[in-house]
Protein backbone atom coordinates (compact mmCIF):
# COMPACT_ATOMS: atom_id res chain seq x y z
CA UNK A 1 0.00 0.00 0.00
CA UNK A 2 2.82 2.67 1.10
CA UNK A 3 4.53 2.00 -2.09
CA UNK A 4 2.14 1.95 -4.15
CA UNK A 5 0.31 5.32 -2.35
CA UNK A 6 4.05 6.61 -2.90
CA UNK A 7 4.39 5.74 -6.92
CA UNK A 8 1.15 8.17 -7.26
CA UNK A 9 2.50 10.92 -5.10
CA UNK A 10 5.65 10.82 -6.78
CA UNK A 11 4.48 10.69 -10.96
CA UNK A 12 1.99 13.46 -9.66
CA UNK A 13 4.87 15.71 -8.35
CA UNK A 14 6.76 15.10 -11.07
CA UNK A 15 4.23 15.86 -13.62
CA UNK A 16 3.28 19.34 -11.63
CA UNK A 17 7.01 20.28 -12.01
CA UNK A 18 7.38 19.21 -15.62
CA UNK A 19 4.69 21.41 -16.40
CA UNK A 20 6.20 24.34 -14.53
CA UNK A 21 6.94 27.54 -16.78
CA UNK A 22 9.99 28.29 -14.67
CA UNK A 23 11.32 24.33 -15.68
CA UNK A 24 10.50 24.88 -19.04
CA UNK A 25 12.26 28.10 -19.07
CA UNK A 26 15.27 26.60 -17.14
CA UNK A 27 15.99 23.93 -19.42
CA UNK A 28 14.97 25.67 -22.88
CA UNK A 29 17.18 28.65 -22.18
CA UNK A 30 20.11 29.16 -24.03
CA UNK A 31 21.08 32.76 -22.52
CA UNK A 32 23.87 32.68 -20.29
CA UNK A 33 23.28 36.07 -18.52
CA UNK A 34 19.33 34.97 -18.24
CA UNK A 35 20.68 31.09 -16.92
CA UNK A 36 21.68 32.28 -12.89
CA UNK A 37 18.48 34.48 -13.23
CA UNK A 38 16.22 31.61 -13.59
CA UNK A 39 18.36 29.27 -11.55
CA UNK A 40 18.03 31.43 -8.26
CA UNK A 41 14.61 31.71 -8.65
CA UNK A 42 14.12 27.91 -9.28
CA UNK A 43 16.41 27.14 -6.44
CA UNK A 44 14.62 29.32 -4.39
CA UNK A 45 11.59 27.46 -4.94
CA UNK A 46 13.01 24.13 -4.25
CA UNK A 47 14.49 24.60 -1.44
CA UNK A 48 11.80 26.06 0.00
CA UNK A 49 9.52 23.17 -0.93
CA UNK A 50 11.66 20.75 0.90
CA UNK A 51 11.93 22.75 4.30
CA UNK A 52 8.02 23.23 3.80
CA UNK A 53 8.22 19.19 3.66
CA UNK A 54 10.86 19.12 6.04
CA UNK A 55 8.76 20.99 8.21
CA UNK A 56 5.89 19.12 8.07
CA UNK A 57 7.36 15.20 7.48
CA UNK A 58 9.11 16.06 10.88
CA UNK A 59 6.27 16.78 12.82
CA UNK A 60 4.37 13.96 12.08
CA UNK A 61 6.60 12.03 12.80
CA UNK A 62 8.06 13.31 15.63
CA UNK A 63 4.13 13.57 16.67
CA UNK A 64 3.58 10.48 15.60
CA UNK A 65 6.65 8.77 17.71
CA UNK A 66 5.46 10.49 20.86
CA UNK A 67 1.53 9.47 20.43
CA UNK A 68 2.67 5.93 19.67
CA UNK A 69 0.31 6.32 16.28
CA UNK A 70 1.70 3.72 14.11
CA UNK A 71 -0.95 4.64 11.02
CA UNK A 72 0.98 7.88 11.27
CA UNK A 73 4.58 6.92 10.78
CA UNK A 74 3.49 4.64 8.62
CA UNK A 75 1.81 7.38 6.49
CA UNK A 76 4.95 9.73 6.93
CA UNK A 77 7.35 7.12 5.37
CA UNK A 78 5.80 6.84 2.38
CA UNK A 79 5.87 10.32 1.55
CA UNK A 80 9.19 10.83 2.82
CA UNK A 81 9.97 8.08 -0.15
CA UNK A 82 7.81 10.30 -2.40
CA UNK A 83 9.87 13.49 -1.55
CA UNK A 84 13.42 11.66 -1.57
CA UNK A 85 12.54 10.43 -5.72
CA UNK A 86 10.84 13.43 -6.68
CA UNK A 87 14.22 15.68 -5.04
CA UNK A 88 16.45 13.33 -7.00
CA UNK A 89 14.23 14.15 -10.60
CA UNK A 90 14.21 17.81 -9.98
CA UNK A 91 17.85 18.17 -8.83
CA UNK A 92 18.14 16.91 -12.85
CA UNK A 93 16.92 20.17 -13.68
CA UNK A 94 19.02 22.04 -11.45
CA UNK A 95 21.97 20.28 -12.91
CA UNK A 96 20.71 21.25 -16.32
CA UNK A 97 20.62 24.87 -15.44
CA UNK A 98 24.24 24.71 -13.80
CA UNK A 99 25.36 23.68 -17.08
CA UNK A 100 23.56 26.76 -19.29
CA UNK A 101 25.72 29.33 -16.67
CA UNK A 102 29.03 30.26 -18.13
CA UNK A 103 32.13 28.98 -17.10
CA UNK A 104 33.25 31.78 -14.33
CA UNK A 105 30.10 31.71 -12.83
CA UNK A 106 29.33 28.25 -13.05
CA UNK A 107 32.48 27.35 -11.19
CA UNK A 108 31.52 29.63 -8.03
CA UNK A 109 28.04 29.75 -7.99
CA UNK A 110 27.37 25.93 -9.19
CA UNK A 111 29.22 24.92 -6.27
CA UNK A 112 27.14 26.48 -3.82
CA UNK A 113 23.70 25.24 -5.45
CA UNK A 114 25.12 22.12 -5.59
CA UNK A 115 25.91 21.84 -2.09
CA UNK A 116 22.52 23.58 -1.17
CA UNK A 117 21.15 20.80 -2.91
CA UNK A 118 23.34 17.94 -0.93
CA UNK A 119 22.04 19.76 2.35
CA UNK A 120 18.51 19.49 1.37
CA UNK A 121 18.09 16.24 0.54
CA UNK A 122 20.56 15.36 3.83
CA UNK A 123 17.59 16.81 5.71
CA UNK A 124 14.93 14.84 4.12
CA UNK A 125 16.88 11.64 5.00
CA UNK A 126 17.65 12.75 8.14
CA UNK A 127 13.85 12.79 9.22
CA UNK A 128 13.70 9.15 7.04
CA UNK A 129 16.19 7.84 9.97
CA UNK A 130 14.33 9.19 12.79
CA UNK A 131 10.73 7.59 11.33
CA UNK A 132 12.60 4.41 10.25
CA UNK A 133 13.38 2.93 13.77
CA UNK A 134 10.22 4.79 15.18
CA UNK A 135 8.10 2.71 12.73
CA UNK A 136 9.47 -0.45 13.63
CA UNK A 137 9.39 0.48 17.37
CA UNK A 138 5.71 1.41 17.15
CA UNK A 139 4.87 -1.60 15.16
CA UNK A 140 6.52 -3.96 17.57
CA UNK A 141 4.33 -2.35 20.51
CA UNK A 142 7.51 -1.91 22.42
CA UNK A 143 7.85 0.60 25.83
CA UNK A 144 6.94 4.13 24.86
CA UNK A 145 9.06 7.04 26.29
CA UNK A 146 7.80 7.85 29.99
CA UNK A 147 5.96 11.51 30.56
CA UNK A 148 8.88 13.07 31.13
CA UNK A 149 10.59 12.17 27.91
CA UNK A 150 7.74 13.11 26.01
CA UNK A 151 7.16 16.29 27.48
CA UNK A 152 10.64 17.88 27.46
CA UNK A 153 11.38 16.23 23.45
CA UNK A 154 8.14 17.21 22.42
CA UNK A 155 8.71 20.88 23.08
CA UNK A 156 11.92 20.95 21.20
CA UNK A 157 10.64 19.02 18.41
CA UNK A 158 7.96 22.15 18.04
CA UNK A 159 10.59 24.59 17.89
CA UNK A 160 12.09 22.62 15.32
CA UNK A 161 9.07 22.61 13.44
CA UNK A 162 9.28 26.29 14.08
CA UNK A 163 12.64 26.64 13.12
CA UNK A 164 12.57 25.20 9.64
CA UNK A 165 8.99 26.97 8.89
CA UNK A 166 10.83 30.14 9.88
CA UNK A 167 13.94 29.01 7.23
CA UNK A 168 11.52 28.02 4.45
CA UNK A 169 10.25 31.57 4.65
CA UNK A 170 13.29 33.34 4.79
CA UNK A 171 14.35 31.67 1.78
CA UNK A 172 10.85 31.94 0.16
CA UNK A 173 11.23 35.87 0.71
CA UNK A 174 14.70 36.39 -0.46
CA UNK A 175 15.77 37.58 3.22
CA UNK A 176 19.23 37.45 4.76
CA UNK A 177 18.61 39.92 7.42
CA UNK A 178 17.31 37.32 9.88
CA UNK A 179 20.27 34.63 9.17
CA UNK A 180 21.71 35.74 12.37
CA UNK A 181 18.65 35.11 14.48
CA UNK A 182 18.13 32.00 12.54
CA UNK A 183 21.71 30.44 13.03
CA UNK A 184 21.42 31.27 16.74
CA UNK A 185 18.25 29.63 17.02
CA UNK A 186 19.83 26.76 15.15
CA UNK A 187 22.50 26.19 17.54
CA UNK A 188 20.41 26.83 20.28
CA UNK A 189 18.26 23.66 19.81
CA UNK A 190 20.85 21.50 19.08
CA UNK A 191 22.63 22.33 22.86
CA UNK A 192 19.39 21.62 24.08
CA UNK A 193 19.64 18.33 21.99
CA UNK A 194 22.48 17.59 23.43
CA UNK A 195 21.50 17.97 27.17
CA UNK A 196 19.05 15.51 26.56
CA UNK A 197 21.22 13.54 24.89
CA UNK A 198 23.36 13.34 28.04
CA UNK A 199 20.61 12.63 30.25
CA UNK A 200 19.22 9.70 28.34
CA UNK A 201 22.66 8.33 28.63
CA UNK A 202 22.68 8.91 31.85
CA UNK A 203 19.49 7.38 32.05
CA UNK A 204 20.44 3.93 30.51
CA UNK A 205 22.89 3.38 33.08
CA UNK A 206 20.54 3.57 35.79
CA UNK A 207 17.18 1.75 33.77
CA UNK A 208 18.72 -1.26 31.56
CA UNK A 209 15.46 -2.63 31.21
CA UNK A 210 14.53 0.01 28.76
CA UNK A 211 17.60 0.12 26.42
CA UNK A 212 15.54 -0.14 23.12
CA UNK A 213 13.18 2.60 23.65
CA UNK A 214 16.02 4.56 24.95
CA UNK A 215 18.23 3.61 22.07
CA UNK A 216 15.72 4.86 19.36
CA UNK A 217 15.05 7.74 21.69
CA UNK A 218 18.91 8.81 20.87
CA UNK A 219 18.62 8.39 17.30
CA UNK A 220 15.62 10.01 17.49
CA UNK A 221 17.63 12.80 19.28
CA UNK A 222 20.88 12.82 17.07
CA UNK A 223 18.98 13.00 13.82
CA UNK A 224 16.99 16.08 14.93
CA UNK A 225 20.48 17.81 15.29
CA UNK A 226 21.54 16.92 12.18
CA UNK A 227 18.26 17.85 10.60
CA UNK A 228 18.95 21.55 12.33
CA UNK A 229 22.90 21.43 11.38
CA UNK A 230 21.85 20.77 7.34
CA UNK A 231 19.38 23.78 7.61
CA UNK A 232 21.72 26.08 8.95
CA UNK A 233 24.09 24.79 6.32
CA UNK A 234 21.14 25.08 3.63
CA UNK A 235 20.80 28.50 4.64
CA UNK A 236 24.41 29.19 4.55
CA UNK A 237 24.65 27.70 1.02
CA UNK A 238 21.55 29.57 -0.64
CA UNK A 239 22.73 33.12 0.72
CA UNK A 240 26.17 32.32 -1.16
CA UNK A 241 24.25 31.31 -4.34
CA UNK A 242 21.94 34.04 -4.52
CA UNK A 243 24.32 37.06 -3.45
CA UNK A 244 26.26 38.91 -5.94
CA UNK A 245 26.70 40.00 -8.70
CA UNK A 246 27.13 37.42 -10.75
């Protein structure tokens, strides 16, 4: 069912963004002044589709790990499949409209969109190995976090949420007054990540009768810093590609 739910998600994406003008124009283009026009404003796009995704794929299942809903992770994973094959087909394009830039600019400024686009679909995978072991943990009916756990993760994983919404619009909008804020914010969660990192550790040592909850409880935890450390680095990236002159 997931994969087949996820084959129809995935040819309808594709077909939306086939149809685009600004693909058409991306790949028919032959002007090399016009390429970096129409491959900042394409990259803009995409990369704020996938925090928009990012955004939302990691609340569910974050949401959905906490609330024990198994018809929720399972949901999420398939459309985390959809998003990873539909970011592959459009990074194509991207690639496509590297290639129309001239050579100068193509060297500097390919480089950056390229890594932009490594960082993006890092995230996306990221939040695939937190829902991965959650799925299987859910499905197996194992121990569930205790309150505590759920309380003090569950309000990080919202500012997360937060977080990348607040990324996707900043690159949305063009803005790089706010990266400050944004990286500080960023590094903010993931020191809180890592406090309850510690204390899970700690935690294990003292309850070894709930090692696997607590082991997919630190992936759970590790993979929601790096989802915050490729955002920042996503952020980083697109303010390099779409400053300058050239």
């Amino acid at each position: 069912y997931i994969l087949i739910r996820s084959q129809i998600s995935y040819n309808k994406k594709l077909k939306q963004e086939k149809e685009s003008t600004l693909a058409q124009q991306l790949v028919s283009n032959k002007d090399k002044q016009e390429a970096l026009v129409l491959l900042r404003k394409f990259s803009r796009e995409e990369f704020s589709k996938v925090l928009a995704w990012s955004a939302d794929l990691y609340n569910r299942v974050t949401s959905g790990f906490l609330h024990e809903s198994y018809k929720t992770l399972r949901k999420a994973m398939g459309d985390i499949e959809t998003e990873r094959r539909y970011f592959k087909q459009v990074k194509r394009l991207g690639t496509i409209g590297v290639s129309h830039l001239n050579d100068q600019v193509g060297l500097e400024k390919g480089l950056y969109y390229f890594q932009g686009n490594d960082f993006s679909y890092d995230i996306v995978h990221a939040i695939k190995r937190i829902c991965e072991p959650c799925l299987e943990h859910t499905d197996n009916n194992f121990n569930p976090l205790d309150r505590s756990q759920k309380e003090n993760f569950g309000e990080i994983a919202q500012s997360i949420v937060q977080f990348l919404e607040k990324s996707q619009q900043s690159i949305e909008e063009n803005r790089f007054d706010n990266m400050a804020a944004l990286y500080n914010q960023g590094n903010l969660l993931i020191n809180q990540l890592g406090v309850l990192k510690r204390e899970e550790i700690r935690h294990m040592r003292e309850q070894v009768s709930y090692i696997k909850v607590s082991i997919v409880y630190l992936t759970v935890i590790q993979e929601s810093q790096n989802v915050v450390a490729y955002t920042i680095n996503l952020l980083k990236m697109n303010q390099k590609f779409q400053e300058g002159n050239q």
